[in-house]
C-alpha atoms as a PDB file:
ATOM      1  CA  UNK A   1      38.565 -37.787  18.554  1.00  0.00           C
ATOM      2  CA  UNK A   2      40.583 -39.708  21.484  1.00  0.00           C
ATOM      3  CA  UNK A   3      40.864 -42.979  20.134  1.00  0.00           C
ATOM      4  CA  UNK A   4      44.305 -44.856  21.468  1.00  0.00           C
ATOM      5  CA  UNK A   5      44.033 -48.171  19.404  1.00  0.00           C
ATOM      6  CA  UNK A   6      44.237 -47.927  15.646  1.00  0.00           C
ATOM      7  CA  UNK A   7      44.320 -50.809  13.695  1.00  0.00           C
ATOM      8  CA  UNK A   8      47.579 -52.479  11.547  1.00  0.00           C
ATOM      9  CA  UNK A   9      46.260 -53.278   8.343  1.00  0.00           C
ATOM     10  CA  UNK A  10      49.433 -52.461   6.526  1.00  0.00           C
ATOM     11  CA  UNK A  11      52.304 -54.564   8.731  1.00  0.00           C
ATOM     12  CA  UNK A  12      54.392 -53.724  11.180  1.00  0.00           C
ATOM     13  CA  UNK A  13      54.979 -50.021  10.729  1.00  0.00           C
ATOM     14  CA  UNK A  14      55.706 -46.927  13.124  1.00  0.00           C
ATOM     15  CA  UNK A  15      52.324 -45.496  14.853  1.00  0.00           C
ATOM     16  CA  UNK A  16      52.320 -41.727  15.565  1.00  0.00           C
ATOM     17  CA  UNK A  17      49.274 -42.365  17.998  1.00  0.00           C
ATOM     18  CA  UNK A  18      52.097 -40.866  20.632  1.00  0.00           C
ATOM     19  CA  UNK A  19      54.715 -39.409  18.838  1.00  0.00           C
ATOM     20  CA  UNK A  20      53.673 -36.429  16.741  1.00  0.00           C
ATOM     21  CA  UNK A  21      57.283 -34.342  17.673  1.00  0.00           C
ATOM     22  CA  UNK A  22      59.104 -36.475  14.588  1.00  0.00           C
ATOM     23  CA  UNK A  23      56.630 -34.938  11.813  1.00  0.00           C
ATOM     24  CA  UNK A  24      58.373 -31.440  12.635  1.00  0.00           C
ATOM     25  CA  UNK A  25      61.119 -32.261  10.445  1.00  0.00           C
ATOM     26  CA  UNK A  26      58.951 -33.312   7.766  1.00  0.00           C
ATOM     27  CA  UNK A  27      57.614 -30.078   7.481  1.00  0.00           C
ATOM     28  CA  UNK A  28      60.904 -28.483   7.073  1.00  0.00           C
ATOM     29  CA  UNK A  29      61.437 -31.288   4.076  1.00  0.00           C
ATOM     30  CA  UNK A  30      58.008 -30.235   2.361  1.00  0.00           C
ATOM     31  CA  UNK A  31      59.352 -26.772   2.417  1.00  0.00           C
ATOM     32  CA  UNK A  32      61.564 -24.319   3.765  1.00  0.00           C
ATOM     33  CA  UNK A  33      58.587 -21.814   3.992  1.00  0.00           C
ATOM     34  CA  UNK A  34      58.076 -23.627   7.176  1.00  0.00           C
ATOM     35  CA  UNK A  35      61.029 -23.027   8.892  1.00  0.00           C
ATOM     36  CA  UNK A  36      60.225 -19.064   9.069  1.00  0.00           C
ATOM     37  CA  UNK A  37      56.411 -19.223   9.112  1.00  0.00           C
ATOM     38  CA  UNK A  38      56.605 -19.327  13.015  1.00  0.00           C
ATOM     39  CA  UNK A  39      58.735 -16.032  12.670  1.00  0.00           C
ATOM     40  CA  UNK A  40      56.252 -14.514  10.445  1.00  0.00           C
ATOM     41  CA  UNK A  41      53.265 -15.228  12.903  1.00  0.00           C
ATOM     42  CA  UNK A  42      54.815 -13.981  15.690  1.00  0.00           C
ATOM     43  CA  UNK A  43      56.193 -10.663  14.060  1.00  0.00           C
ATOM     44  CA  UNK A  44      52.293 -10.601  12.339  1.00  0.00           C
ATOM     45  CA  UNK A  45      51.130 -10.557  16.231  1.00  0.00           C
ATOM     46  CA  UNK A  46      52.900  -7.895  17.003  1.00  0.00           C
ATOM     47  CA  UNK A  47      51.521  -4.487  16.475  1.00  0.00           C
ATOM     48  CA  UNK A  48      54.635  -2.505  16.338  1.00  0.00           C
ATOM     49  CA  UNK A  49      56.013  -4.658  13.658  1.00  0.00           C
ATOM     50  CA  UNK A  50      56.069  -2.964  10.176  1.00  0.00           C
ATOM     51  CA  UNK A  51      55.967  -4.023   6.434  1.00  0.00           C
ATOM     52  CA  UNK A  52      59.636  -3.434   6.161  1.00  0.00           C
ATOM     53  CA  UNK A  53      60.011  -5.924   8.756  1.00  0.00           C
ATOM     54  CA  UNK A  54      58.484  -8.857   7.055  1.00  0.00           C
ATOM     55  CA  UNK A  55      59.764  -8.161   4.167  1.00  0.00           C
ATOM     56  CA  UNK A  56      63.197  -8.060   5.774  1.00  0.00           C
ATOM     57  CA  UNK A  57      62.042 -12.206   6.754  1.00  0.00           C
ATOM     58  CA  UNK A  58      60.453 -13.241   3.619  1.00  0.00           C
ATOM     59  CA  UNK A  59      63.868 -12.569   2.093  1.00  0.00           C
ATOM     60  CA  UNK A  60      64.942 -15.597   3.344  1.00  0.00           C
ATOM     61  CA  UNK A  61      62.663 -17.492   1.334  1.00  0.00           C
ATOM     62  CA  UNK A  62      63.721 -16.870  -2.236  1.00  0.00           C
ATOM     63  CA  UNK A  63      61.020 -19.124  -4.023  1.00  0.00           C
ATOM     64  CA  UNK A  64      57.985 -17.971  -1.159  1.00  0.00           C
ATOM     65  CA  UNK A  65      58.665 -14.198  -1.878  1.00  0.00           C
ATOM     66  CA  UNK A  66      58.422 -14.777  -5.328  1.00  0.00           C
ATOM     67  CA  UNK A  67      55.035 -16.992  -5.095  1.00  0.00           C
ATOM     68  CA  UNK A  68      53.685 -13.619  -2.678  1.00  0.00           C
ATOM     69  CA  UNK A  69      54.508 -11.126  -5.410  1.00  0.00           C
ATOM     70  CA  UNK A  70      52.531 -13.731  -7.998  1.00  0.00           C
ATOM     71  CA  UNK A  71      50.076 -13.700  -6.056  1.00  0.00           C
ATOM     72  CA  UNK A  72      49.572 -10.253  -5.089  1.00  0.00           C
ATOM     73  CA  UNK A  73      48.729  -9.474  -8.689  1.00  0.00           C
ATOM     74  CA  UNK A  74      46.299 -12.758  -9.094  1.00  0.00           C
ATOM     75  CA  UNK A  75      42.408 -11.731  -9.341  1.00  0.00           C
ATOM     76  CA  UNK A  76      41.838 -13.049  -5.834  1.00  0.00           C
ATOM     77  CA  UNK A  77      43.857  -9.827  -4.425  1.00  0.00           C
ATOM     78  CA  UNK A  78      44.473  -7.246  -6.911  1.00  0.00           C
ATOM     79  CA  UNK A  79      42.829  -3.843  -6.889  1.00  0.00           C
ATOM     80  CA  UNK A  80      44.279  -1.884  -9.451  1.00  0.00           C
ATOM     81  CA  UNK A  81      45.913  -2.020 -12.449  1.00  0.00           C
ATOM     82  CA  UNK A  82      49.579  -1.726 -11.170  1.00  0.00           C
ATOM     83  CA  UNK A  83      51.847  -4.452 -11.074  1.00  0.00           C
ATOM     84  CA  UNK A  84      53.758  -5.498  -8.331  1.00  0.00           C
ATOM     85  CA  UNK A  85      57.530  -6.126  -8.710  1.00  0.00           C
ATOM     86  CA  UNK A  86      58.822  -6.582  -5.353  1.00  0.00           C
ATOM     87  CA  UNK A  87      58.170  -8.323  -1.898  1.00  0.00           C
ATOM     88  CA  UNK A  88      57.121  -4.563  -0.254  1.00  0.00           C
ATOM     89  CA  UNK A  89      55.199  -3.354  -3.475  1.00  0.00           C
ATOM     90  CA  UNK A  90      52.891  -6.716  -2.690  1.00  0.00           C
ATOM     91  CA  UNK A  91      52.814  -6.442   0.981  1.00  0.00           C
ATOM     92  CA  UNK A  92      51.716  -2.542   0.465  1.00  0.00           C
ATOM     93  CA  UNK A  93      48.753  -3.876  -1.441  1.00  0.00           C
ATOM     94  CA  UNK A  94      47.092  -6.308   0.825  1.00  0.00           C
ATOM     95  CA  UNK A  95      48.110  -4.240   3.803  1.00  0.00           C
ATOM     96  CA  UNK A  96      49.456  -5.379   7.365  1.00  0.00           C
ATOM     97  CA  UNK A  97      45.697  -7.167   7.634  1.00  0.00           C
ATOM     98  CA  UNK A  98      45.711  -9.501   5.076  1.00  0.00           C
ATOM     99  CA  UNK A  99      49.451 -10.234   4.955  1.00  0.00           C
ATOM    100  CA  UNK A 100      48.908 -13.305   7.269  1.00  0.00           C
ATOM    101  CA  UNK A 101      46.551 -14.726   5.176  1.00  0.00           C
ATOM    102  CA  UNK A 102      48.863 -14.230   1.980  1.00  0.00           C
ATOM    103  CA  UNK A 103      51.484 -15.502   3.271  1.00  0.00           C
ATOM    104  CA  UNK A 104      49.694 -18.420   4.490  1.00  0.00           C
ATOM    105  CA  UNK A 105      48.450 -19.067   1.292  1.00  0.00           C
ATOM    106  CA  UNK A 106      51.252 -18.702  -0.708  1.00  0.00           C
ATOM    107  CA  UNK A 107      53.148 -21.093   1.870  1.00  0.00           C
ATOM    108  CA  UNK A 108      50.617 -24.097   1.411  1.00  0.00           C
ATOM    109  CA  UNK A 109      50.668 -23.476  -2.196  1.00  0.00           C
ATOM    110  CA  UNK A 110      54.544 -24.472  -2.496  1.00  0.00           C
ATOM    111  CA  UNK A 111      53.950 -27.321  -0.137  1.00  0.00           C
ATOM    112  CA  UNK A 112      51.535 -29.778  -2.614  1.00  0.00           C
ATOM    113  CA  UNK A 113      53.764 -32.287  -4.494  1.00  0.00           C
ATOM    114  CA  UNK A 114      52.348 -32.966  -8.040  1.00  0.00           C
ATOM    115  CA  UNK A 115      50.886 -36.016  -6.412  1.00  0.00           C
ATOM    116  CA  UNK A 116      50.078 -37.610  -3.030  1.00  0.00           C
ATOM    117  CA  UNK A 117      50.559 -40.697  -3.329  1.00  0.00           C
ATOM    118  CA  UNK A 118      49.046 -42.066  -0.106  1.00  0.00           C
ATOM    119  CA  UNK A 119      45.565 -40.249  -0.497  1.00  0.00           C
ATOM    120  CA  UNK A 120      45.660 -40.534  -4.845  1.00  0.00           C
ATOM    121  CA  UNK A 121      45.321 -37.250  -5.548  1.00  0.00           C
ATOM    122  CA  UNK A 122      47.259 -34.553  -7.303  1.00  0.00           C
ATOM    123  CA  UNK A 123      48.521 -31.605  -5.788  1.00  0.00           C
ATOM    124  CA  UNK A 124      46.537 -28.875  -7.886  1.00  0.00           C
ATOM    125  CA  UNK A 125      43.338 -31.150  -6.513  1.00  0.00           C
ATOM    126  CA  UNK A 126      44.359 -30.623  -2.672  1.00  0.00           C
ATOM    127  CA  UNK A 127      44.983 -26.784  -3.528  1.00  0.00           C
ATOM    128  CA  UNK A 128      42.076 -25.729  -5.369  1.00  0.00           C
ATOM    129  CA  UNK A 129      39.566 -27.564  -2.868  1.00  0.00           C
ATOM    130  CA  UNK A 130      42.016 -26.014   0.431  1.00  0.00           C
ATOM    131  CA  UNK A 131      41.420 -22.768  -1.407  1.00  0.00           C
ATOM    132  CA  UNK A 132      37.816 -23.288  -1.351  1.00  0.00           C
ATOM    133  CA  UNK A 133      37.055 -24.517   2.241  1.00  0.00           C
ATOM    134  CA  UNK A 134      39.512 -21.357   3.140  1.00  0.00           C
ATOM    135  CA  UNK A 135      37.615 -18.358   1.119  1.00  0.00           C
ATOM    136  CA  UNK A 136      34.190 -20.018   2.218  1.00  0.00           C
ATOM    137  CA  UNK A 137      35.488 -20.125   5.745  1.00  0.00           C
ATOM    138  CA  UNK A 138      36.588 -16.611   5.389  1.00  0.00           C
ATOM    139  CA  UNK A 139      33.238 -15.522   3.674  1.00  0.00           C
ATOM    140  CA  UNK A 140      30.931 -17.351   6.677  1.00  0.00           C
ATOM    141  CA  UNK A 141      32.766 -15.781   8.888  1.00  0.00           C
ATOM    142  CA  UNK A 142      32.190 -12.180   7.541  1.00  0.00           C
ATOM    143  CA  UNK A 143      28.327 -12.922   6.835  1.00  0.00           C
ATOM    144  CA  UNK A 144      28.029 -13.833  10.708  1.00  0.00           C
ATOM    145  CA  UNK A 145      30.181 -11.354  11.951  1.00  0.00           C
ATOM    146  CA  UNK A 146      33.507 -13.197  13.460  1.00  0.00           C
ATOM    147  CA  UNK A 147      36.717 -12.444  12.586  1.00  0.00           C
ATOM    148  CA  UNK A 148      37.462 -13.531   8.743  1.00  0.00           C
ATOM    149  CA  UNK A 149      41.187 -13.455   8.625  1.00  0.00           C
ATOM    150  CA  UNK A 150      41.553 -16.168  11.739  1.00  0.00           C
ATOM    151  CA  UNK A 151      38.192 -18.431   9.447  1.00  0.00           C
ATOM    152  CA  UNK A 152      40.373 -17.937   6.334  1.00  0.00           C
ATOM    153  CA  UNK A 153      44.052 -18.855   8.272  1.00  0.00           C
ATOM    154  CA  UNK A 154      41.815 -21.711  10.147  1.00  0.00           C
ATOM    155  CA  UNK A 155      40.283 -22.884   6.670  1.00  0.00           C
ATOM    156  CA  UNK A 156      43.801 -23.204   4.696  1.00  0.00           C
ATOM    157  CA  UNK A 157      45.612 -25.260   7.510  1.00  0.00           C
ATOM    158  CA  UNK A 158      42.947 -27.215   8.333  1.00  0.00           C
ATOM    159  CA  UNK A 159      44.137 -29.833   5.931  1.00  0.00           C
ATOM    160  CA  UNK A 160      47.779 -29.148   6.590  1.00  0.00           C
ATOM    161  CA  UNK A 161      47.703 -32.200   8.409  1.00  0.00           C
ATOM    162  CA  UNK A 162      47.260 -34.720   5.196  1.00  0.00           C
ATOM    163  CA  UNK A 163      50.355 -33.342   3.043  1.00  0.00           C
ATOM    164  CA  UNK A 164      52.564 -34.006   6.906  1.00  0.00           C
ATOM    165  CA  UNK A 165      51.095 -37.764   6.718  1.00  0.00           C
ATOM    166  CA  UNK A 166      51.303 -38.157   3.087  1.00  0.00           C
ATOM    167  CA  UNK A 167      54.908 -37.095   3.398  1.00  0.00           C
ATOM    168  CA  UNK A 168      55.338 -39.754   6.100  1.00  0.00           C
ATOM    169  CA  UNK A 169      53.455 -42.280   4.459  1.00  0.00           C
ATOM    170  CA  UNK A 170      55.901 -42.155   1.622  1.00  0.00           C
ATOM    171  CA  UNK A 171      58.768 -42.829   3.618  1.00  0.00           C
ATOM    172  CA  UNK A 172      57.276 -45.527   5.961  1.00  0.00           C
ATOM    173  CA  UNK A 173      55.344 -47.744   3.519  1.00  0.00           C
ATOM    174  CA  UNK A 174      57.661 -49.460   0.596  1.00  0.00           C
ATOM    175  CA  UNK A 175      53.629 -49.830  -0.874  1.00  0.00           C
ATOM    176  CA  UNK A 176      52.158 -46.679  -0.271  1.00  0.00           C
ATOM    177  CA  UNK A 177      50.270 -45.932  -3.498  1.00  0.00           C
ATOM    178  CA  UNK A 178      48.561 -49.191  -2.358  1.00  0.00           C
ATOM    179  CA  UNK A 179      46.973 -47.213   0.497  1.00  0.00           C
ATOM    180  CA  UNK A 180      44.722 -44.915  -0.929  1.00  0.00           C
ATOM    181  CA  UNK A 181      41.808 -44.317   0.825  1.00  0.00           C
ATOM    182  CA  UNK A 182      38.524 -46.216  -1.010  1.00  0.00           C
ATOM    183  CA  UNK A 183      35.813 -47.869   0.498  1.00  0.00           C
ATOM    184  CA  UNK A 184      37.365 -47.681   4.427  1.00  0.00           C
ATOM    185  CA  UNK A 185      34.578 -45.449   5.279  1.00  0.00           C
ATOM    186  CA  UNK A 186      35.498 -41.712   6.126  1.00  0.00           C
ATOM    187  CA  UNK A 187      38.823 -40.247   5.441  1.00  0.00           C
ATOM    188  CA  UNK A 188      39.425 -39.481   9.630  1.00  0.00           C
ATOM    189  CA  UNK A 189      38.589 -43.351  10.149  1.00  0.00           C
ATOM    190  CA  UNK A 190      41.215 -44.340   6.985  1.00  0.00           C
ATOM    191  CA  UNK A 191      43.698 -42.071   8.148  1.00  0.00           C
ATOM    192  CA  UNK A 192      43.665 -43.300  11.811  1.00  0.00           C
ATOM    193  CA  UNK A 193      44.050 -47.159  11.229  1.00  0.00           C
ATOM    194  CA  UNK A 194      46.412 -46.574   9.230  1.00  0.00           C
ATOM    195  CA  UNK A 195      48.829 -43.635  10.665  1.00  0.00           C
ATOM    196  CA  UNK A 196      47.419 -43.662  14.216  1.00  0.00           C
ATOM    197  CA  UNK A 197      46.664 -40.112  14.343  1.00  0.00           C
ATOM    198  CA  UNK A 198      43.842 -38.292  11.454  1.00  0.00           C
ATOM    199  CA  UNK A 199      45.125 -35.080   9.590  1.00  0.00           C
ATOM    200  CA  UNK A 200      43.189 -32.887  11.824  1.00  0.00           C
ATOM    201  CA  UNK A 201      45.033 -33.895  14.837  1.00  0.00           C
ATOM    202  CA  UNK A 202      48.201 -33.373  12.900  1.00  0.00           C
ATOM    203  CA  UNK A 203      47.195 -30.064  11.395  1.00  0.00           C
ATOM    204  CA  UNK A 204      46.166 -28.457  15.087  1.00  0.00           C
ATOM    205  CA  UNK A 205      49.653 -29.838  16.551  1.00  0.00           C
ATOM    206  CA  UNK A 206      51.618 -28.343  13.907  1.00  0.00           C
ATOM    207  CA  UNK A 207      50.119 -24.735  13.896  1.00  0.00           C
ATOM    208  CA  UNK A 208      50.473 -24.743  17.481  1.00  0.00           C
ATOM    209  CA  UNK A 209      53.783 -25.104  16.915  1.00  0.00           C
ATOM    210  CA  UNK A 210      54.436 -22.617  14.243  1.00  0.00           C
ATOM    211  CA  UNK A 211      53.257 -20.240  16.302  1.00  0.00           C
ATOM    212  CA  UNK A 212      49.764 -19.819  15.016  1.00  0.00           C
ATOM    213  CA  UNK A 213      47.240 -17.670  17.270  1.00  0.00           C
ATOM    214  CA  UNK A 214      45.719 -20.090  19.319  1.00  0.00           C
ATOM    215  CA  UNK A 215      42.067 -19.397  18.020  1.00  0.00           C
ATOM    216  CA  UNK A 216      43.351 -20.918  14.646  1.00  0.00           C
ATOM    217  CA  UNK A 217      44.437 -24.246  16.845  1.00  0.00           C
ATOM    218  CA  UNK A 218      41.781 -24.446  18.779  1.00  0.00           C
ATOM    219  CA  UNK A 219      38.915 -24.425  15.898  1.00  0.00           C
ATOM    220  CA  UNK A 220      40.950 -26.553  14.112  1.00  0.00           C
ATOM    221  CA  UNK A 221      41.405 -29.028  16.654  1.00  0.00           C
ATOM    222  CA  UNK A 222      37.575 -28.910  17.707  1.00  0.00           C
ATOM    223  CA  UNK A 223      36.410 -28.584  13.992  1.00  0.00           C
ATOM    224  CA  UNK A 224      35.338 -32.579  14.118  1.00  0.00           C
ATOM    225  CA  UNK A 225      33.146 -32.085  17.321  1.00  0.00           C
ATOM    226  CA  UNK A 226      29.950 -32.480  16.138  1.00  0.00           C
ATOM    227  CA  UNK A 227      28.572 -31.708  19.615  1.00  0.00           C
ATOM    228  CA  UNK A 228      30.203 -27.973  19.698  1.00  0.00           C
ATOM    229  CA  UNK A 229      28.100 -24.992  20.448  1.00  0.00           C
ATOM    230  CA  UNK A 230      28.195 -21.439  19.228  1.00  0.00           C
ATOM    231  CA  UNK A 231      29.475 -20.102  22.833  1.00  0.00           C
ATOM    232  CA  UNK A 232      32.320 -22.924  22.953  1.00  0.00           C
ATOM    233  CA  UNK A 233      33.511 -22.941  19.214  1.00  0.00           C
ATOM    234  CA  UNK A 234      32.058 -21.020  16.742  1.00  0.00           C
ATOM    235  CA  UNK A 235      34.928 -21.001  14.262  1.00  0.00           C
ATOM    236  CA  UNK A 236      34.722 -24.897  14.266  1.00  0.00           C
ATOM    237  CA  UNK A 237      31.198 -24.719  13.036  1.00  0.00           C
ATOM    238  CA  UNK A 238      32.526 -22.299  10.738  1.00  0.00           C
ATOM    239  CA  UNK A 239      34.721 -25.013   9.469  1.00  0.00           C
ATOM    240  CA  UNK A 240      32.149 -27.811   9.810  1.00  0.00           C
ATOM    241  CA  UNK A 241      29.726 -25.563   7.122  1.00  0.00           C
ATOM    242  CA  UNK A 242      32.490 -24.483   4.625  1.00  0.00           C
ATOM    243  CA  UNK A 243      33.319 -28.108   4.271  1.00  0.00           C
ATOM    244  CA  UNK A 244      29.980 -29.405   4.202  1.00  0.00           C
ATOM    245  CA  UNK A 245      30.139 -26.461   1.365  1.00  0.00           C
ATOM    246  CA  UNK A 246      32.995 -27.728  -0.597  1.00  0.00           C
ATOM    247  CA  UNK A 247      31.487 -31.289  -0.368  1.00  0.00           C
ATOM    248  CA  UNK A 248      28.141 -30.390  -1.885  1.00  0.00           C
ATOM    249  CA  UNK A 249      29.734 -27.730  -4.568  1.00  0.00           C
ATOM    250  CA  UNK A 250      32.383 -31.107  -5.105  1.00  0.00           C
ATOM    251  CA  UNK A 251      34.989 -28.550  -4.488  1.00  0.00           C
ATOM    252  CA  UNK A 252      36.495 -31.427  -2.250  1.00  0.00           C
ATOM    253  CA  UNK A 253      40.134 -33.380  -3.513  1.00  0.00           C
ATOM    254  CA  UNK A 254      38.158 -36.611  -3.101  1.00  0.00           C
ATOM    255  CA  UNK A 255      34.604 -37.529  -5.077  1.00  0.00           C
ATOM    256  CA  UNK A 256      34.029 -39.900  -1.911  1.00  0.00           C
ATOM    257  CA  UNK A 257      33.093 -36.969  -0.348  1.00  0.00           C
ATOM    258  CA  UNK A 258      30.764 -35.485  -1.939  1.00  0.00           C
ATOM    259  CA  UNK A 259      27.078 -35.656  -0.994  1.00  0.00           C
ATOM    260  CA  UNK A 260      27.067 -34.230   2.470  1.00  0.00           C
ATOM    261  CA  UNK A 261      24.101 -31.954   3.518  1.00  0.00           C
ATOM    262  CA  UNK A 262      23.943 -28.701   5.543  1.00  0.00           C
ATOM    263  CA  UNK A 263      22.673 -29.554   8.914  1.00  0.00           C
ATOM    264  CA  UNK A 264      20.067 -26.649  10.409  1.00  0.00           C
ATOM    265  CA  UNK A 265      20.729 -26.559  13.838  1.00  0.00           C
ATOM    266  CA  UNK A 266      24.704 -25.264  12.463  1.00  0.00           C
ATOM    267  CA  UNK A 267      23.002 -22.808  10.624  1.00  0.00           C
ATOM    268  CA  UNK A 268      21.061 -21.771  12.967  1.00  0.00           C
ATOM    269  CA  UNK A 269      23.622 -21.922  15.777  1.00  0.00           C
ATOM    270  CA  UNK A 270      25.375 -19.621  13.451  1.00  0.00           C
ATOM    271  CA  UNK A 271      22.529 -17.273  12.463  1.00  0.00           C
ATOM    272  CA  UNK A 272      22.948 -17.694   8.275  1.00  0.00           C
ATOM    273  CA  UNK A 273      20.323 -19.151   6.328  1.00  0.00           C
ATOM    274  CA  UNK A 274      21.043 -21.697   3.600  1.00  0.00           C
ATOM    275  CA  UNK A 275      20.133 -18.724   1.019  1.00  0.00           C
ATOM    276  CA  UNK A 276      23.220 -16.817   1.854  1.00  0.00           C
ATOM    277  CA  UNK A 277      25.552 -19.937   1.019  1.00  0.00           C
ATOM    278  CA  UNK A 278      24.822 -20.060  -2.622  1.00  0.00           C
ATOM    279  CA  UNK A 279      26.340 -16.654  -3.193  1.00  0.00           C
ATOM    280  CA  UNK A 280      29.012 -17.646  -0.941  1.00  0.00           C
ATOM    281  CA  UNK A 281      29.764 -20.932  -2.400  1.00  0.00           C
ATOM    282  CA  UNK A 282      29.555 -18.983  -5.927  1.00  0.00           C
ATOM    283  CA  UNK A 283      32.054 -16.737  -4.636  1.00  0.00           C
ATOM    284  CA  UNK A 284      34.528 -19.503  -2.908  1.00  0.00           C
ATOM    285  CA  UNK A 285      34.578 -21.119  -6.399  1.00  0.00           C
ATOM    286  CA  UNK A 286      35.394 -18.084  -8.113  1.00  0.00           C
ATOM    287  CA  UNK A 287      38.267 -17.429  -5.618  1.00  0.00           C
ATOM    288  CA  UNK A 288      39.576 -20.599  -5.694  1.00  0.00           C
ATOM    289  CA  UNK A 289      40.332 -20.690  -9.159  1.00  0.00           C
ATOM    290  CA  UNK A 290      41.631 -17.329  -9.593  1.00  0.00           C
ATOM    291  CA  UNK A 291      44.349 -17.366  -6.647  1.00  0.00           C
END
């Protein structure tokens, strides 16, 4: 989307249409998490790096260590019947592999107010349906042979994006439950007339600058092209189907959203027939509420 012209429907307020550098710090105000995630990703991305290593980071983060070790002993990744107490006993568990995606998960967990007021939703809406779009993401990508952990990572910060605007929305507009996005058509139009930029945009420029592997950008940034191929962006279709997903299984924050249908030419493009998502939709809801 390249669209340099939103509408002002809401008065004379700040754009972002060209200025996306001052949302950094509202990341750092939504949590501290995000302040060491870039560390995390790059030590992740390198292969020499060890479990003592991260652990040795994630004990800067008092409150995301102690979400990980929650989490490590949810249904979505335990294993056994062992509990674990500390930051290493849950990073043994999931194993160097997964930790990314853990981590991830646990940091977008802490981010979700109790409500955002711009879009009218509550936080445990946006986390259960970002949970969702992420395991289906993750499961697609396993069924078709690409790389889960970067679907899963791409899935989850897709919607990063619309807690950063929320955030801003709240201290730009002395109105802002007035906002909420009704009858404006779809949620990338709504967001763009009235922030200048949609989540997605803000979502791809943030991970890019946490230090996320560019494959994770990219389909994220491209995941809106409805013109991508399999050769130029096949985690974005990846993206484009577990939504689509979440939409039809109204696994999505917003009921405006439901009602979407799976377009055959993605599945085909991807080489999964329509069968295959009802176990995997079964499975993303089971997931989702059991993280």
């Amino acid at each position: 989307m390249n669209l340099q012209e939103p509408s002002n429907p809401h008065g004379d307020v700040k754009r972002l249409t060209n200025d996306r550098e001052c949302l950094l710090p509202l990341m750092d105000s939504l949590n501290s998490s995000g302040q060491i995630l870039g560390l995390l990703n790059m030590a992740i991305s390198n292969p020499r790096t060890t479990i003592s290593d991260i652990s040795t980071i994630l004990r800067r983060d008092v409150m995301l260590s102690a979400r990980i070790i929650r989490m490590s002993n949810s249904a979505f990744f335990v294993r056994t019947s062992n509990v674990c107490k500390t930051i290493e006993d849950a990073l043994q568990r999931v194993g160097m592999r997964e930790i990314a995606r853990l981590i991830a998960t646990a940091t977008m967990q802490g981010m979700a107010p109790p409500k955002l007021r711009a879009y009218g939703i509550t936080g445990d809406q946006f986390n259960k349906s970002v949970l969702f779009t992420a395991s289906a993401s993750q499961l697609i990508a396993t069924e078709v042979k690409l790389d889960p952990n970067v679907a899963y990572l791409a899935g989850l910060m897709r919607p990063l994006g619309i807690l950063v605007l929320n955030k801003w929305a709240e201290q730009q507009f002395p109105h802002v439950d007035k906002l909420v996005w009704g009858d404006a058509g779809s949620l990338l139009e709504w967001e763009f007339n009235t922030f200048g930029v949609n989540h997605i945009e803000v979502s791809s420029f943030i991970t890019r600058k946490w230090g996320f592997p560019a494959s994770v950008s990219d389909s994220i940034e491209k995941s809106t092209d409805q013109l991508a191929s399999i050769n130029e962006a096949p985690m974005s279709l990846i993206l484009q189907t577990a939504e689509t997903l979440a939409e039809s299984n109204r696994a999505t924050f917003h009921a405006q959203q439901a009602g979407a249908s799976l377009r055959k030419d993605r599945l085909d493009a991807l080489g999964i027939k329509s069968v295959q998502l009802i176990e995997i939709s079964r499975t993303a809801l089971h997931q989702s509420r059991n993280v």
